[in-house]
Protein backbone atom coordinates (compact mmCIF):
# COMPACT_ATOMS: atom_id res chain seq x y z
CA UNK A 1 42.67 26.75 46.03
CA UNK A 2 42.27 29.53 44.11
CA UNK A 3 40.51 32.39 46.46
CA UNK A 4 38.10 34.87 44.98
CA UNK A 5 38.75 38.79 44.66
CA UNK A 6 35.96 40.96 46.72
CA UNK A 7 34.27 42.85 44.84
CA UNK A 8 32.47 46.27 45.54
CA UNK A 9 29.83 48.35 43.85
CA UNK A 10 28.36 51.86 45.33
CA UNK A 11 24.59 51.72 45.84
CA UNK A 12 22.76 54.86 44.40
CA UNK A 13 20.45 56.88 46.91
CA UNK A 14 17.10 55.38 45.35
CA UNK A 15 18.86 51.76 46.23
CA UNK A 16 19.97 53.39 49.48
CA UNK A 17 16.13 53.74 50.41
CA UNK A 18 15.60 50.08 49.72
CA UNK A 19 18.18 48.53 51.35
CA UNK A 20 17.09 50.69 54.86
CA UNK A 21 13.56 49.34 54.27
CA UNK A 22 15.27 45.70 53.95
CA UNK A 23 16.93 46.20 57.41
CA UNK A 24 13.63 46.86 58.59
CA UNK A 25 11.94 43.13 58.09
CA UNK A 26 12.96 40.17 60.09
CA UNK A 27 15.98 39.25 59.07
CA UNK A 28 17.01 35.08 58.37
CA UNK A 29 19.81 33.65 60.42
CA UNK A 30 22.07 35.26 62.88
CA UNK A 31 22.04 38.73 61.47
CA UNK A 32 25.50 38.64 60.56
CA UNK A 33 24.70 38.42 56.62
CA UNK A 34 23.11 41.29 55.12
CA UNK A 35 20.97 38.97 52.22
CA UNK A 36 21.01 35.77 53.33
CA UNK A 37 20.24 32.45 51.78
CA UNK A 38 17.47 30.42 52.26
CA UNK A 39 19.78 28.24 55.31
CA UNK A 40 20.47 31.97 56.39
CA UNK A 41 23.57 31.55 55.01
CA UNK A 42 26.18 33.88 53.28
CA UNK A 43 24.67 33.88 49.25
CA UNK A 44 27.00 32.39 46.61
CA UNK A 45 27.66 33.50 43.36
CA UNK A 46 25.11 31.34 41.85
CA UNK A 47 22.40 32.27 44.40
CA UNK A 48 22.64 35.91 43.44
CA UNK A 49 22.45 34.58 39.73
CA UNK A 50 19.97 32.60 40.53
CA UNK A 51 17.91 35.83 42.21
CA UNK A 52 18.81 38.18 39.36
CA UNK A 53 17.56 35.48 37.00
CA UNK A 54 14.48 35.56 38.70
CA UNK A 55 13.55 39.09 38.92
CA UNK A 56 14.73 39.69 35.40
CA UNK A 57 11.73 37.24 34.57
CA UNK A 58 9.79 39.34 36.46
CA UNK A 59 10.90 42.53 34.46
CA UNK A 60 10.81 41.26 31.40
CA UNK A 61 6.71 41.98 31.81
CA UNK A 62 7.12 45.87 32.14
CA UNK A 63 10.33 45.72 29.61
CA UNK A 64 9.96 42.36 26.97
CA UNK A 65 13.64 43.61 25.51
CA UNK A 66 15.43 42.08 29.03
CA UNK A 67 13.85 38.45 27.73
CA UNK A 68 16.97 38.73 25.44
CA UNK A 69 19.52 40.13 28.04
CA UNK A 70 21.87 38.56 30.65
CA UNK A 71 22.13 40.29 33.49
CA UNK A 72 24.81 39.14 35.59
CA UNK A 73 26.58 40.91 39.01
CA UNK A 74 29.12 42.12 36.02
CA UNK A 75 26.44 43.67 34.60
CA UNK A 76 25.21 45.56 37.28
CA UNK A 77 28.83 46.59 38.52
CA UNK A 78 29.24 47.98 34.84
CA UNK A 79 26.20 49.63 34.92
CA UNK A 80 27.12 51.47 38.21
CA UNK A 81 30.45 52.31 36.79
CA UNK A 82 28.62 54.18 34.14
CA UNK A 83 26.26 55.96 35.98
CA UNK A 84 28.79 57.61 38.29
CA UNK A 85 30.91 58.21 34.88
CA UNK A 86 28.04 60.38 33.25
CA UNK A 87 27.46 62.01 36.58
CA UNK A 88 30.92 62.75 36.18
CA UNK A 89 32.97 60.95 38.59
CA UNK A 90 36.46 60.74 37.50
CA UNK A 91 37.79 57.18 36.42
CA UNK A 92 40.42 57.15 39.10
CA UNK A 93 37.73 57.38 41.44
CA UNK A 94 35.78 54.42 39.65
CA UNK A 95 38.83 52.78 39.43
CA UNK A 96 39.27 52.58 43.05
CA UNK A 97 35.83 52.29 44.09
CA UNK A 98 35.44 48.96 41.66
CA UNK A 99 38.93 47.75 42.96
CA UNK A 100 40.83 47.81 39.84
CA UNK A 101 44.34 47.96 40.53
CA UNK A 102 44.96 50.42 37.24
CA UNK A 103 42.78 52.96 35.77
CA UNK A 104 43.76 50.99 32.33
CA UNK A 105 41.42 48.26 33.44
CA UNK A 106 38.44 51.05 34.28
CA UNK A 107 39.23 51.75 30.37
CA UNK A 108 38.44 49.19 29.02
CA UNK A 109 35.59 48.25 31.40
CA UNK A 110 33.59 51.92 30.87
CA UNK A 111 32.60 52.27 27.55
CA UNK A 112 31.33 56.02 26.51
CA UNK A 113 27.66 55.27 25.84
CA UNK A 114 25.49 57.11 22.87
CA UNK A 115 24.64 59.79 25.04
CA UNK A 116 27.99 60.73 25.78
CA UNK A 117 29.41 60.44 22.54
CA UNK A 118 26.29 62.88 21.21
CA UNK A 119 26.97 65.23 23.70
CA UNK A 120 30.47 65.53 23.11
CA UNK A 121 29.81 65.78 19.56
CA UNK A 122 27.34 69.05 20.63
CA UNK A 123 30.29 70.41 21.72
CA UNK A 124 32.53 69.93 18.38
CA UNK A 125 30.48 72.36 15.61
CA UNK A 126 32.39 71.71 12.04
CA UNK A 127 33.75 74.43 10.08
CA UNK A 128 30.96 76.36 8.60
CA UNK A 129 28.55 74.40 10.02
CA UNK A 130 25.75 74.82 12.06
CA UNK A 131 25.69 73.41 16.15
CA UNK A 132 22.79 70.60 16.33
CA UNK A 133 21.95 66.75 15.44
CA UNK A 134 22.69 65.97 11.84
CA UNK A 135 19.80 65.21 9.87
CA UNK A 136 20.82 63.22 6.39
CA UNK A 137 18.49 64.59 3.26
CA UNK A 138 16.33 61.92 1.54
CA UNK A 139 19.05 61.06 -0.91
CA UNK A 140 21.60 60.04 1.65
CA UNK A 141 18.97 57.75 3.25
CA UNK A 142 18.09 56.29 0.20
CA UNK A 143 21.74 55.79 -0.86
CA UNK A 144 22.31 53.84 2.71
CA UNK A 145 19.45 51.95 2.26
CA UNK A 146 20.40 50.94 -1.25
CA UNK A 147 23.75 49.52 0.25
């Protein structure tokens, strides 16, 4: 049988704030299982899909785009991963908080987002140029659009 590899994500402060609130109500079954299932029960992996499923329903009224998403418990971990990289956390760190037995996997599992890669190109100014966002003239837009 082929046995499962734990998996661990840090919890931001705002989620931190939650969760004590959650340790606050009665809790189901013996209190040995932080969120339990409906038995009281240690979750599986498709009960947590199953929960993320539903409150991404439930989001999709304040944000229609996540009608079109996945969101899976990959998802999430990735999305962690990239919030303590643009807060500046070094990938070693990542690497060791997400378990990855390389910082080659963190690699290729942290993509630079769009915010990143604009703020790093702040910090390259060309030749001669000016520091700021490019802004394409009329005629380049209308030669792009014409492709």
């Amino acid at each position: 049988m082929h046995e499962r590899k734990e998996r661990c994500t840090p919890i931001a402060r705002s989620t931190r704030a939650v969760l004590k609130a959650w340790l606050r109500e009665p809790q189901r079954g013996d209190g040995t299982v932080l969120f339990p299932s409906e038995r009281g029960e240690r979750l599986s992996v498709h009960g947590v899909q199953y929960l993320l499923n539903k409150h991404r329903k439930t989001a999709c009224e304040d944000c229609p785009s996540l009608k079109q998403k996945r969101v899976t418990v990959h998802c999430l971990r990735h999305t962690m991963a990239m919030d303590l990289l643009q807060s500046g956390v070094r990938r070693s760190v990542i690497a060791l908080w997400l378990g990855h037995e390389s910082v080659e996997t963190t690699e290729q599992y942290v993509e630079a987002t769009l915010a990143m890669k604009e703020q790093a190109l702040e910090k390259a100014t060309p030749r001669r140029g000016k520091p700021g966002r490019f802004k394409p003239t009329d005629e380049l837009l209308d030669f792009l659009n014409s492709l």
